[in-house]
Every structure is written in structure tokens, then in C-alpha cells.
N, C-alpha and C. Protein backbone atom coordinates (compact mmCIF):
# COMPACT_ATOMS: atom_id res chain seq x y z
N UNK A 1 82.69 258.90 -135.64
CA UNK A 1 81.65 258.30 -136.47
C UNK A 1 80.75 259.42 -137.00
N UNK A 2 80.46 259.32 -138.43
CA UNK A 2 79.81 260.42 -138.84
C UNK A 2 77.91 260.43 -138.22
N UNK A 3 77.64 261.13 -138.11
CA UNK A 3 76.20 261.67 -137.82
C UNK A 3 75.22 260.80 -138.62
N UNK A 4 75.76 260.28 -140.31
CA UNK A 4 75.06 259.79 -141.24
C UNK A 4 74.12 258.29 -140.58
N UNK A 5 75.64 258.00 -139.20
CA UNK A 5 74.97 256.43 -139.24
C UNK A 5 74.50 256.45 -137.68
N UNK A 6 74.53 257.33 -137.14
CA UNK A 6 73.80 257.62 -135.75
C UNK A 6 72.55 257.06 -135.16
N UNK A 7 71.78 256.64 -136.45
CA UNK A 7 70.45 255.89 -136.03
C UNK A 7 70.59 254.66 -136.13
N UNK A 8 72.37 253.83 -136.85
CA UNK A 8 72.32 252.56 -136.37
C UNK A 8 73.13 251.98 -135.37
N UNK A 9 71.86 252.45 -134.23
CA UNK A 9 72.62 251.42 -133.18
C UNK A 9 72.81 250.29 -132.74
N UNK A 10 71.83 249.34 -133.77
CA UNK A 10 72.00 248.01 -133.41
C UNK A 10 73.23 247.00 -134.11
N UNK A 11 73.97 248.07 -134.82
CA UNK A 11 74.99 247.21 -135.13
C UNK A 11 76.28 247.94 -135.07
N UNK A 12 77.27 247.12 -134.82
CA UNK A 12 78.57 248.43 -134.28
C UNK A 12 79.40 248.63 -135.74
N UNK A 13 79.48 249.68 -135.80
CA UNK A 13 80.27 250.44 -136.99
C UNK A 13 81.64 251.24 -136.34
N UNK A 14 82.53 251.21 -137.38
CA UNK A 14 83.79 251.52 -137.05
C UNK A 14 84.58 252.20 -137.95
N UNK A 15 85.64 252.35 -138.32
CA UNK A 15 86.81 252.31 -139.32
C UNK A 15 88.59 251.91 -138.88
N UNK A 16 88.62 250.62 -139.25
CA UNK A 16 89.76 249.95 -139.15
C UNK A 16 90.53 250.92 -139.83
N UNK A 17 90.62 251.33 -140.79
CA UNK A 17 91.45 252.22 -141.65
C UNK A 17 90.53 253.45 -142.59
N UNK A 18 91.57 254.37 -142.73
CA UNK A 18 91.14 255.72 -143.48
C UNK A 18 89.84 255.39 -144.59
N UNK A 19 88.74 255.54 -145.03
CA UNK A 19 87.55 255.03 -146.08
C UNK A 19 87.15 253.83 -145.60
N UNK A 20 87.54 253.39 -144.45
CA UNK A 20 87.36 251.88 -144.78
C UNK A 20 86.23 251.66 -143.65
N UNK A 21 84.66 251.23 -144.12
CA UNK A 21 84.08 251.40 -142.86
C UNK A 21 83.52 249.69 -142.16
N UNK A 22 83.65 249.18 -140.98
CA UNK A 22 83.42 247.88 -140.93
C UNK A 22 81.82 248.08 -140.27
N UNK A 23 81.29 246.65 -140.38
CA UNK A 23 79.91 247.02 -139.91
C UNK A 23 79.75 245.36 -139.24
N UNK A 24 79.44 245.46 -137.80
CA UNK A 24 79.69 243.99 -137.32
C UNK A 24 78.30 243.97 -136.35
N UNK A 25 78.07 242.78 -136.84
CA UNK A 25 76.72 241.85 -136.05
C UNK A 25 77.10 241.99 -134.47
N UNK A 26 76.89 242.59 -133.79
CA UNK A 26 77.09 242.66 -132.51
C UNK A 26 76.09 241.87 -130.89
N UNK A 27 75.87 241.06 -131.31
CA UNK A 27 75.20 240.22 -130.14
C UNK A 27 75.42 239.00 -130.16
N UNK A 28 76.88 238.79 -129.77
CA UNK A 28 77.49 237.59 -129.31
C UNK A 28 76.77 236.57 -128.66
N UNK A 29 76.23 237.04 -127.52
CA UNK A 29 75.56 235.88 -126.66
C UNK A 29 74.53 235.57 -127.06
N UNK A 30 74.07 235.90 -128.18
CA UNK A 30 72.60 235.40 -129.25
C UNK A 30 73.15 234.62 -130.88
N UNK A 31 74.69 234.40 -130.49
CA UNK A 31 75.13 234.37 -132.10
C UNK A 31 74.80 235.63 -133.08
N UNK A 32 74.63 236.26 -132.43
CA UNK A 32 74.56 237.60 -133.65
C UNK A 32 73.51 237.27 -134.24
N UNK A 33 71.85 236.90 -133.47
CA UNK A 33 70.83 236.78 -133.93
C UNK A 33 70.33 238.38 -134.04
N UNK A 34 69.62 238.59 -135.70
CA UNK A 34 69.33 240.00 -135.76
C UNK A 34 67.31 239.74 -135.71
N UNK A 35 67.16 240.68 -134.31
CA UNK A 35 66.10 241.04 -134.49
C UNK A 35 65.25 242.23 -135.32
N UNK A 36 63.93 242.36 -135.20
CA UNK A 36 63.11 242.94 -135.86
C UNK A 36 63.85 244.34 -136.23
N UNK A 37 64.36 245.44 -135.33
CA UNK A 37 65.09 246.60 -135.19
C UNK A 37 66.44 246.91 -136.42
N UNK A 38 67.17 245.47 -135.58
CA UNK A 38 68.45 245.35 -136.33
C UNK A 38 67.87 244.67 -137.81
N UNK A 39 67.14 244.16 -138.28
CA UNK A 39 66.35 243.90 -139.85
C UNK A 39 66.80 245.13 -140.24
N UNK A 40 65.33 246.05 -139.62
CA UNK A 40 65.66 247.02 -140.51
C UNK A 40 66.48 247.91 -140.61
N UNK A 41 67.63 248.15 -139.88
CA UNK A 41 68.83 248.40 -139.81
C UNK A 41 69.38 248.12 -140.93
N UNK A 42 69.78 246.99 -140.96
CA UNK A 42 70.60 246.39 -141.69
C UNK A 42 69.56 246.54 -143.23
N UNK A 43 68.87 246.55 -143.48
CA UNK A 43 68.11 246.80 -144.37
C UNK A 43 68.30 248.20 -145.27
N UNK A 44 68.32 248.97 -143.77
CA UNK A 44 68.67 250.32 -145.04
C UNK A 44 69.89 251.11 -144.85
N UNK A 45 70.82 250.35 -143.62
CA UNK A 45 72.09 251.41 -143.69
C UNK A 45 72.68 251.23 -145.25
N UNK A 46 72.22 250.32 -146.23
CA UNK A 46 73.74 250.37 -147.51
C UNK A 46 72.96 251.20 -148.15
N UNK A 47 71.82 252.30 -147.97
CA UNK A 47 71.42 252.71 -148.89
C UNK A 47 72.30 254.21 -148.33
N UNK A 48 72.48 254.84 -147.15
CA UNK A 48 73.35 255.68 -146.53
C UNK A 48 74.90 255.37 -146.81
N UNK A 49 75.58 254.27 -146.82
CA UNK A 49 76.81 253.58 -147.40
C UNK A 49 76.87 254.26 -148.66
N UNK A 50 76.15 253.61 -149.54
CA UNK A 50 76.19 254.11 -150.82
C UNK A 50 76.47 255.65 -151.32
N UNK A 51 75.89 256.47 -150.30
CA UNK A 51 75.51 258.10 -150.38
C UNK A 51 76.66 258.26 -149.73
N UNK A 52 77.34 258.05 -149.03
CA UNK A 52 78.85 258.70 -148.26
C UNK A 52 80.11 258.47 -149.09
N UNK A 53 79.97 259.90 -149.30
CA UNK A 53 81.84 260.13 -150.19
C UNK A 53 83.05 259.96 -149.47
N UNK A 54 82.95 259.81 -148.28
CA UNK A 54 84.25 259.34 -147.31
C UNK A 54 84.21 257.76 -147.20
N UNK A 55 83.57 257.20 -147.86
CA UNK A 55 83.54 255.65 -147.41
C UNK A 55 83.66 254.94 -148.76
N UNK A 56 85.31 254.20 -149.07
CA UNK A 56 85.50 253.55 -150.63
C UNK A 56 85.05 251.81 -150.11
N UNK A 57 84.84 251.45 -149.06
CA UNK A 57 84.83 249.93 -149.18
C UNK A 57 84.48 249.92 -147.63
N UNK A 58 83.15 248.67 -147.60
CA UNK A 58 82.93 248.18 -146.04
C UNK A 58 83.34 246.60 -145.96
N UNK A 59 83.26 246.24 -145.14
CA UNK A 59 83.66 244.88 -144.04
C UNK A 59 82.70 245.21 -143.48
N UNK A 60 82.04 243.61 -143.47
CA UNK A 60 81.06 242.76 -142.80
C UNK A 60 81.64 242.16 -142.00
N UNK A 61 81.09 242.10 -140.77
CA UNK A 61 81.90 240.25 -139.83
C UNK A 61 80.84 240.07 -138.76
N UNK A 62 80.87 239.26 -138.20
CA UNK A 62 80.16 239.42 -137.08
C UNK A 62 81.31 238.89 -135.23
N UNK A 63 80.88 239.61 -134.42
CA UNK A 63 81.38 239.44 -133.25
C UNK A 63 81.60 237.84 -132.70
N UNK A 64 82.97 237.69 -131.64
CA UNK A 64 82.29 236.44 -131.26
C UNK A 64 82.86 235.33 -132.28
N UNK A 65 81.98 233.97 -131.96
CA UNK A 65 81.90 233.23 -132.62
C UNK A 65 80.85 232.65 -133.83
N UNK A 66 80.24 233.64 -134.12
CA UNK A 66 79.33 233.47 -135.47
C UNK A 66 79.07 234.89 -136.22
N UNK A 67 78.94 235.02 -137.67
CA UNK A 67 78.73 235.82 -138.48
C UNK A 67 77.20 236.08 -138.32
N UNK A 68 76.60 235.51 -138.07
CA UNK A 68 75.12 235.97 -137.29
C UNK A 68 74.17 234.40 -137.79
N UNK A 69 73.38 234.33 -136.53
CA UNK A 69 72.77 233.30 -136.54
C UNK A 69 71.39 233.82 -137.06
N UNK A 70 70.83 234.52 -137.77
CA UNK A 70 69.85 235.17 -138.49
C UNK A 70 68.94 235.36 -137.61
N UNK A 71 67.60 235.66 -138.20
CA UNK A 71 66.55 236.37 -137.45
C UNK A 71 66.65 235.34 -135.71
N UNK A 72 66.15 236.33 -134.78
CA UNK A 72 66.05 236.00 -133.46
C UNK A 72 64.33 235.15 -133.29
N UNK A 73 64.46 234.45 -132.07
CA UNK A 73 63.08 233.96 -131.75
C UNK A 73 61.66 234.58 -131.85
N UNK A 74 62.15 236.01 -131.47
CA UNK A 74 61.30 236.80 -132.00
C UNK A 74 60.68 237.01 -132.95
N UNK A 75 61.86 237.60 -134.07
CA UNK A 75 61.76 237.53 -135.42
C UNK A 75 60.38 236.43 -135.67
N UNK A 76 61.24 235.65 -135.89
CA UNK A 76 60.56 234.16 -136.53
C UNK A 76 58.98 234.11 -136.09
N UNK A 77 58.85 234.30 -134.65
CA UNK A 77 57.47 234.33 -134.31
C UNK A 77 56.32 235.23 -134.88
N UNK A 78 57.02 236.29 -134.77
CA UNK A 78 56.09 237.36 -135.53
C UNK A 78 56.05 237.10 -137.22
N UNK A 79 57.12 236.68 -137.77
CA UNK A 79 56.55 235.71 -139.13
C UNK A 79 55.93 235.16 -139.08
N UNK A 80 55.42 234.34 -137.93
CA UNK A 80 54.86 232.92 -138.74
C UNK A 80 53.37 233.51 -137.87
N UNK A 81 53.38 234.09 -137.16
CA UNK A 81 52.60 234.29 -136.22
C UNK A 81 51.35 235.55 -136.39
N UNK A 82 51.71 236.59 -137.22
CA UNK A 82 51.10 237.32 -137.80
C UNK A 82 51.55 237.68 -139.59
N UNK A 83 50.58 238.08 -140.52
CA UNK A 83 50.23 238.08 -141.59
C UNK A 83 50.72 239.17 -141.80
N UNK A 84 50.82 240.16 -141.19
CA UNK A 84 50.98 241.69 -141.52
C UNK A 84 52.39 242.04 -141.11
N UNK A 85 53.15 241.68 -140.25
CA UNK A 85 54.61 241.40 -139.75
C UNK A 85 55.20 240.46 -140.75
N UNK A 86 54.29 239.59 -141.55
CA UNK A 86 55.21 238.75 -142.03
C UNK A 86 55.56 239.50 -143.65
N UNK A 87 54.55 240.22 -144.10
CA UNK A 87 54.57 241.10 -145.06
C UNK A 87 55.51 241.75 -145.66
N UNK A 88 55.86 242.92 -144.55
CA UNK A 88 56.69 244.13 -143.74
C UNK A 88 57.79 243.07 -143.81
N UNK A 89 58.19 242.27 -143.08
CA UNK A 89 59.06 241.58 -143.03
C UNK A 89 59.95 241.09 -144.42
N UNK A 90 58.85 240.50 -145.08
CA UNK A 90 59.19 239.66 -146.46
C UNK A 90 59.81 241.01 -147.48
N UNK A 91 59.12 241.97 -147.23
CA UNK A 91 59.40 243.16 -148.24
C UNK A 91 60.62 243.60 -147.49
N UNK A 92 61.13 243.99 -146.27
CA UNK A 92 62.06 244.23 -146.05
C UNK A 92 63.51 243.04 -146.60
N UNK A 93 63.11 242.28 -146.11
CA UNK A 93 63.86 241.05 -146.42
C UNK A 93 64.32 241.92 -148.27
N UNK A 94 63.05 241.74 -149.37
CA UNK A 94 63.50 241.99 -150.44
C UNK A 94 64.78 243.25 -151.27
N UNK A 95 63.93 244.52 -149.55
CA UNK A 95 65.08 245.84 -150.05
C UNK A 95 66.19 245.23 -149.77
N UNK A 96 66.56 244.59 -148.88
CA UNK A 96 68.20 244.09 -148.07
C UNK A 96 68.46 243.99 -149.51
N UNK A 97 67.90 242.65 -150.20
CA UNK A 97 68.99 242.22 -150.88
C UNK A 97 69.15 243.19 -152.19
N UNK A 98 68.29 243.88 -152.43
CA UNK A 98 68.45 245.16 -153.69
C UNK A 98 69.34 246.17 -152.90
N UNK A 99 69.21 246.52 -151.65
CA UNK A 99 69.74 247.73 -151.24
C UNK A 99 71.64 247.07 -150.91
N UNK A 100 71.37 245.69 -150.77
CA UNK A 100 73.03 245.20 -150.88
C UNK A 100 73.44 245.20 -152.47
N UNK A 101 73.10 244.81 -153.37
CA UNK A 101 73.51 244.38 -154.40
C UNK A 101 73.70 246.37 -155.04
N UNK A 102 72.32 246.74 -154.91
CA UNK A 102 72.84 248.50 -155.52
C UNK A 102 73.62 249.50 -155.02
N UNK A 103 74.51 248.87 -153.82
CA UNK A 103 75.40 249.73 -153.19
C UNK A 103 76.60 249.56 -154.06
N UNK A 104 77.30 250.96 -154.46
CA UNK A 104 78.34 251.14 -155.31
C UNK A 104 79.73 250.74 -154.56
N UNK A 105 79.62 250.81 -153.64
CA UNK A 105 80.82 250.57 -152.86
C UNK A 105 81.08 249.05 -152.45
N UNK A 106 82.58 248.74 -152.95
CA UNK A 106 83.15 247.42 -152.33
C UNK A 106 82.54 247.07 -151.25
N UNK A 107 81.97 245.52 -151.26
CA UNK A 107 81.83 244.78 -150.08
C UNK A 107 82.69 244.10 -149.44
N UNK A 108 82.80 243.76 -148.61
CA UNK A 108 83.87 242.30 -148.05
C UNK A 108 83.21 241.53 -146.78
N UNK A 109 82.83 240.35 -147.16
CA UNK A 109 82.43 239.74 -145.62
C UNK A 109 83.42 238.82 -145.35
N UNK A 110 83.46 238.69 -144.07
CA UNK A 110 84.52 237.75 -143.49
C UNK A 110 83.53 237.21 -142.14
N UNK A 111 83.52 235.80 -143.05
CA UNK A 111 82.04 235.02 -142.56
C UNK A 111 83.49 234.19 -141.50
N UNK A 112 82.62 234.66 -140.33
CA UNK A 112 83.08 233.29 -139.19
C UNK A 112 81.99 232.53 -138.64
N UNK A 113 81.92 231.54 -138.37
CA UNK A 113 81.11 230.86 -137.94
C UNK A 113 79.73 230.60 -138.29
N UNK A 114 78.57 230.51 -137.98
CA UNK A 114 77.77 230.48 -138.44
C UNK A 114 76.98 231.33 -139.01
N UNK A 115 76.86 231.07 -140.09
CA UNK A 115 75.93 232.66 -140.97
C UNK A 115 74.74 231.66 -141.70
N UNK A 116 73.51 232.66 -141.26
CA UNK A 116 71.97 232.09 -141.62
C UNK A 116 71.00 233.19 -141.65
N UNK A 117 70.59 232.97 -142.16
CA UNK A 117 69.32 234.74 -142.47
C UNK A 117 69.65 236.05 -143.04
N UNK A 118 69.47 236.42 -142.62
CA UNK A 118 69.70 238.15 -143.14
C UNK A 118 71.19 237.97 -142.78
N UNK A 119 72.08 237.67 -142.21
CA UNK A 119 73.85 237.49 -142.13
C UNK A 119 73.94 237.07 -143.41
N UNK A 120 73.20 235.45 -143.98
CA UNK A 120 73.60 235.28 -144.83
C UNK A 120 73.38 235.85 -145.70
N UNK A 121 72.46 236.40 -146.02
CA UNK A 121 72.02 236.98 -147.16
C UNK A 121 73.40 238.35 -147.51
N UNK A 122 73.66 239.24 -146.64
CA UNK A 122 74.71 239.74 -146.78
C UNK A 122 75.96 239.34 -147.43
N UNK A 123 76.25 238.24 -146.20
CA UNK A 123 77.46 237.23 -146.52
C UNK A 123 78.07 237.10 -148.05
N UNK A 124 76.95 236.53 -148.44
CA UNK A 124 77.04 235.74 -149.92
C UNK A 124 76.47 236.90 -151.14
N UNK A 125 76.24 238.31 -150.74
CA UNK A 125 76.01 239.18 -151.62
C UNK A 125 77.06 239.94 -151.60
N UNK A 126 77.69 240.08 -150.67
CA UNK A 126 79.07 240.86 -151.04
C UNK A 126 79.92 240.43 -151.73
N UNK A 127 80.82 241.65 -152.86
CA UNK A 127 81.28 241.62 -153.62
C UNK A 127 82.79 240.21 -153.66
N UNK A 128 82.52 240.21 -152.30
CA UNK A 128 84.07 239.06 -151.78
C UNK A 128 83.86 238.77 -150.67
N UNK A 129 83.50 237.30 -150.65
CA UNK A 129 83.26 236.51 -149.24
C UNK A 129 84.15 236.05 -149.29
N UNK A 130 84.81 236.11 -147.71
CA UNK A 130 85.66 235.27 -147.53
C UNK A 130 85.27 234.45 -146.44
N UNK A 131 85.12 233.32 -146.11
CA UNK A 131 84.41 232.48 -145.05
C UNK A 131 85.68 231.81 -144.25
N UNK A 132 86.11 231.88 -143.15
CA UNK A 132 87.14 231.16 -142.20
C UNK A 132 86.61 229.64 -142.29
N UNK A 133 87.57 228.59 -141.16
CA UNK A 133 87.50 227.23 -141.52
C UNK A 133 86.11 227.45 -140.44
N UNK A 134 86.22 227.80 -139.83
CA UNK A 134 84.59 227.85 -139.08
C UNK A 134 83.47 228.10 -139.47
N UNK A 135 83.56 229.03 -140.62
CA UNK A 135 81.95 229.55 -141.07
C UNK A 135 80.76 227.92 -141.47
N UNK A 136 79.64 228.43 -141.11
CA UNK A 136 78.71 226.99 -141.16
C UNK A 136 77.78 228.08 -142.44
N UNK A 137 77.57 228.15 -143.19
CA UNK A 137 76.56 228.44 -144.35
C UNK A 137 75.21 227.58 -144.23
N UNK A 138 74.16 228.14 -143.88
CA UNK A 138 72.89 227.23 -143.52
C UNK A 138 71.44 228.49 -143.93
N UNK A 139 70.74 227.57 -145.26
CA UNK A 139 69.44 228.84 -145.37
C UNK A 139 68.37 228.17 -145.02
N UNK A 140 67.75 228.16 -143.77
CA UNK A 140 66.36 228.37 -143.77
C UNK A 140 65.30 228.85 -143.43
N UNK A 141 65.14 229.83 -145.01
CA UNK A 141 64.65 230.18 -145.47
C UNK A 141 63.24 229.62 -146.21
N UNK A 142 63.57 228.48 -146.79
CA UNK A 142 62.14 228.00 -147.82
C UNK A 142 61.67 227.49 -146.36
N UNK A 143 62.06 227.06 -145.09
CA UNK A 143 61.55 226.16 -144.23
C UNK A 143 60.45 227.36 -143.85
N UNK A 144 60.51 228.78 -144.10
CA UNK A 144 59.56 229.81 -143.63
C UNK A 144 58.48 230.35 -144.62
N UNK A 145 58.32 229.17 -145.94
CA UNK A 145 58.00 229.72 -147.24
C UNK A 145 58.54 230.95 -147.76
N UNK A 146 59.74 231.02 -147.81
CA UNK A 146 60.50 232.41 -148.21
C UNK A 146 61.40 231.80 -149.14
N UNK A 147 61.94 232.87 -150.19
CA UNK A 147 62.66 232.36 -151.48
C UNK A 147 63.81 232.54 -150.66
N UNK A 148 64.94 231.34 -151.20
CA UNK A 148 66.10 231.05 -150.62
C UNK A 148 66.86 232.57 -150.48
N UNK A 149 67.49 232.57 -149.57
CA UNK A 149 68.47 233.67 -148.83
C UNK A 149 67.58 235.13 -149.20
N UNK A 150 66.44 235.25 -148.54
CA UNK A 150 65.57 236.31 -148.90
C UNK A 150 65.95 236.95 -150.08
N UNK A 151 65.35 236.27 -151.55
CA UNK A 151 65.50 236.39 -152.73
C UNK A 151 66.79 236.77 -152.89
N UNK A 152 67.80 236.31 -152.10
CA UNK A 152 69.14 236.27 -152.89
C UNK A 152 69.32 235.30 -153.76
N UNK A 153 68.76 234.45 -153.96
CA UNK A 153 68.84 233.17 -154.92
C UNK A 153 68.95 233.86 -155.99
N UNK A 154 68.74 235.17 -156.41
CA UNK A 154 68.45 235.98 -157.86
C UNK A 154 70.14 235.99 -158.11
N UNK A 155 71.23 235.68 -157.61
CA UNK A 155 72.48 235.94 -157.78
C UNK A 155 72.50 234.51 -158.26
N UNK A 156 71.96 233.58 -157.75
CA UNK A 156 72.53 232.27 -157.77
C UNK A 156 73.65 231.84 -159.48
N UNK A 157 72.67 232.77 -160.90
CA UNK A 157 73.41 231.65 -161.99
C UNK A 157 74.34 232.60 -161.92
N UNK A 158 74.99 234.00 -161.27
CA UNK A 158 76.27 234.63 -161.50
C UNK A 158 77.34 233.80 -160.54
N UNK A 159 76.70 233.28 -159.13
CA UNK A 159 77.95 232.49 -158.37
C UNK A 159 78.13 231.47 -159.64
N UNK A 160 76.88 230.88 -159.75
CA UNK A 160 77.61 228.81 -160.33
C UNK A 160 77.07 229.17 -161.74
N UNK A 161 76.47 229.93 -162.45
CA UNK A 161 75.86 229.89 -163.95
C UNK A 161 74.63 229.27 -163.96
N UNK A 162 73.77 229.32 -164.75
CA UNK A 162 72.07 229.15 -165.38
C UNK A 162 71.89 227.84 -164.71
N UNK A 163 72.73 227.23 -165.39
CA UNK A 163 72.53 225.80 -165.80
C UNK A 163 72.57 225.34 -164.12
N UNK A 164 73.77 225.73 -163.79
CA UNK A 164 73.95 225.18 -162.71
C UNK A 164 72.72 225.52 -161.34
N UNK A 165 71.73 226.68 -161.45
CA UNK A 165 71.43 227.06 -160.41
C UNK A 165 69.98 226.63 -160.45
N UNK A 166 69.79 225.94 -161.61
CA UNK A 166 68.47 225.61 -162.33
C UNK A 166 68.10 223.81 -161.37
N UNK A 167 69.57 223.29 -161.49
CA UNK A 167 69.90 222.20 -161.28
C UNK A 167 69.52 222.07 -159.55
N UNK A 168 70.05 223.02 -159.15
CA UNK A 168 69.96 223.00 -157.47
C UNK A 168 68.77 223.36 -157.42
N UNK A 169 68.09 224.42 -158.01
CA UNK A 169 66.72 224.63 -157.58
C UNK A 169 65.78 223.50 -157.88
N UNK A 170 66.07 223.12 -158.83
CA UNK A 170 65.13 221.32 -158.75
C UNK A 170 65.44 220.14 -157.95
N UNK A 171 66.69 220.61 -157.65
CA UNK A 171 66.64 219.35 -156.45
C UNK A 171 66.28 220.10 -155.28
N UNK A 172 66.36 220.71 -154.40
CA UNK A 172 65.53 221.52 -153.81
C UNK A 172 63.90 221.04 -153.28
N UNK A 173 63.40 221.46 -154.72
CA UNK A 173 61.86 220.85 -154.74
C UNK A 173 62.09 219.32 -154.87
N UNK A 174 62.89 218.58 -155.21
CA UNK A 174 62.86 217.03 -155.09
C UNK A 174 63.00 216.93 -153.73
N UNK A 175 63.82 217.32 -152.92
CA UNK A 175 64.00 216.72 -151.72
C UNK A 175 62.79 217.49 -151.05
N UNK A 176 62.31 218.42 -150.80
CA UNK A 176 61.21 219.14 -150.25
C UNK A 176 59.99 217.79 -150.28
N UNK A 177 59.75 217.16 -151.38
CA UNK A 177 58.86 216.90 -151.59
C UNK A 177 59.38 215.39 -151.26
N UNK A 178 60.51 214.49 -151.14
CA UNK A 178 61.17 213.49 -150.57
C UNK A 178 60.70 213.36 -149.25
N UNK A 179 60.73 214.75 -148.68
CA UNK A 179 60.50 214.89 -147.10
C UNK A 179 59.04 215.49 -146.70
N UNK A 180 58.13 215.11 -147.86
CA UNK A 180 56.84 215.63 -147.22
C UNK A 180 56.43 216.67 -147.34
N UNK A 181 56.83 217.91 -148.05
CA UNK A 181 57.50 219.02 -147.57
C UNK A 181 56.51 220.01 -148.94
N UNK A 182 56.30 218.97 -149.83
CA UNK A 182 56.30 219.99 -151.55
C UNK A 182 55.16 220.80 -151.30
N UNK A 183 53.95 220.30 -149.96
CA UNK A 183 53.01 221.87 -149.87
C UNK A 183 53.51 222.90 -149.85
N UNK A 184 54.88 223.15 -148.90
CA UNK A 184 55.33 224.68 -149.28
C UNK A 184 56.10 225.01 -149.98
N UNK A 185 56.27 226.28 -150.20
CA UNK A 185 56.62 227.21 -151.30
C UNK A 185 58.30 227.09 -151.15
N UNK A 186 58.64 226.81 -152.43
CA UNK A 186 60.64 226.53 -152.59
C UNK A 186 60.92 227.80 -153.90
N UNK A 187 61.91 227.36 -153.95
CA UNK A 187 62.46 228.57 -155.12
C UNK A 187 61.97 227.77 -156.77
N UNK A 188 61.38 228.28 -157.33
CA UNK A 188 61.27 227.91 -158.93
C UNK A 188 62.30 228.83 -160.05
N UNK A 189 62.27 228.17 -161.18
CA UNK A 189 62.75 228.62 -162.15
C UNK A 189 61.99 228.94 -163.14
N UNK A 190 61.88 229.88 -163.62
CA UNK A 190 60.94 229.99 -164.72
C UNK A 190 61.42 229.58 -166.41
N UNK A 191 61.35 228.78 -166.86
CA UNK A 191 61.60 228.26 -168.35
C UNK A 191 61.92 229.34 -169.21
């Protein structure tokens, strides 16, 4: 393993084959819940990905039986729980999904089981998801006033198109607000 990725130890890295580097959610007996550490881990190894000339394409997966059950108890607490963690947090949340989407190199996730949070957000930003009959796809996200799949929703009209993502984001706020819910903050569209 090169030296480049030495400071991420919270997630296990490998190479199945010659360029080929895999990067797996490693805490099975938590569902591959990523805490505060592994955030920012995962936050800025694709910006090191990106910079390595020995590496043409990574694999995502997670250990176990889930692709990661997103932020840990922890996590979540210190969101909701302090103002200044939740900040730090929210902005990290934002590099993930710029520092996934501006990595030059092939993605591939191979979603098993349950993927939610920062898993998902990965998941569904790589260049080719492939999800097994197990994967469970679940964001909540707006339930933390946070824009769906920590502003991955910004991909949404390239998966389904404009029209289509315009459509989900208003039902969204319909049902939010069905369920009591429309004080907090959901994903909008801007006209």
C-alpha cells in the first residue's frame, strides 16, 4: 500500500488487481456506520485518488452485510447536538460530494445491503452503481435538515432529467408537510 493513503485508517484499502484500488466500509458489527474520523476520511481520500498515477479505477463496497449504514450514533448526536460540529460537519458532508464527483478516476460501487449517509452519498455518485438484490437505498438526510444525500441531489436531473427531479423534489415537500413535517428544511428547486 502506497504511503499516499497511510493516514486512512479507518477504512480498508486494497488492490484486487494491478491500478485497481478498492476502498471498503469496514465496521461490520456497526453496519459500516461511518463515524466523525471515518467522515473525514472518506471526505478527502478522492482528493489523494485523484493525484495517484498508479491508480486507473476504484471500487467501493462495504464489508459484511451492508454498504454502510451512514453516520454512527455519535455522528448524529454531535449534529443535532452542537451548532459548530454541525457546521464542520455540513461543509464536510459538501467537499465529499465535490471531492467524489471531481475525482478523474473511474468509480464503481457495489452497494450490498444497506447504504444511507455518506455510503450513500458515494454509492449513487459513482460513475457505476451497481446495487445487489440486497442493497436497501434509504436518505435521511432532510430528517436532519440537510439537502438530500448531502447535496448529492445536485446530480439528481443527470440520473432521471430536470423534469423528472423537479417532480420528486415537490413531492418531497408534499409529503413532509402531509406528515407535519414542512417546518423543516427539504430540497427546493429554484425556477
Amino acid at each position: 500500500m502506497s504511503d499516499r493513503y497511510a493516514a486512512y485508517t479507518r477504512l480498508t484499502l486494497d488492490y484486487p488487481s494491478k491500478r485497481i484500488l478498492r476502498l471498503t466500509f469496514n465496521r461490520p458489527e456497526t453496519y459500516n456506520s461511518v463515524d466523525a474520523e471515518t467522515h473525514t476520511q472518506l471526505t478527502n481520500i478522492w482528493r489523494d485518488i485523484n493525484d495517484d498515477p498508479d491508480i486507473n479505477a476504484v471500487i467501493v463496497t462495504g464489508a459484511g452485510r451492508a454498504f454502510s449504514a451512514g453516520g454512527d450514533f455519535e455522528l448524529i448526536k454531535s449534529i443535532l447536538d452542537n451548532p459548530v460540529a454541525r457546521m464542520a460537519t455540513w461543509k464536510e458532508a459538501k467537499d465529499l460530494v465535490y471531492n467524489v464527483i471531481n475525482c478523474n478516476k473511474p468509480i464503481i460501487s457495489a452497494i450490498n445491503g444497506v447504504a444511507v449517509g455518506a455510503g450513500l452519498v458515494v454509492g449513487i455518485l459513482a460513475d457505476v452503481s451497481i446495487a445487489g438484490k440486497s442493497a436497501r437505498i434509504v436518505d435521511g438526510h432532510t430528517r436532519l435538515g440537510v439537502a438530500a444525500g448531502d447535496v448529492a441531489c445536485i446530480i439528481w436531473p443527470l440520473l432521471c432529467g430536470l423534469a423528472k427531479a423537479k417532480i420528486l423534489s415537490f413531492d418531497l415537500q408534499a409529503a413532509l408537510r402531509r406528515r407535519g413535517r414542512a417546518d423543516r428544511p427539504c430540497v427546493t428547486m429554484r425556477r
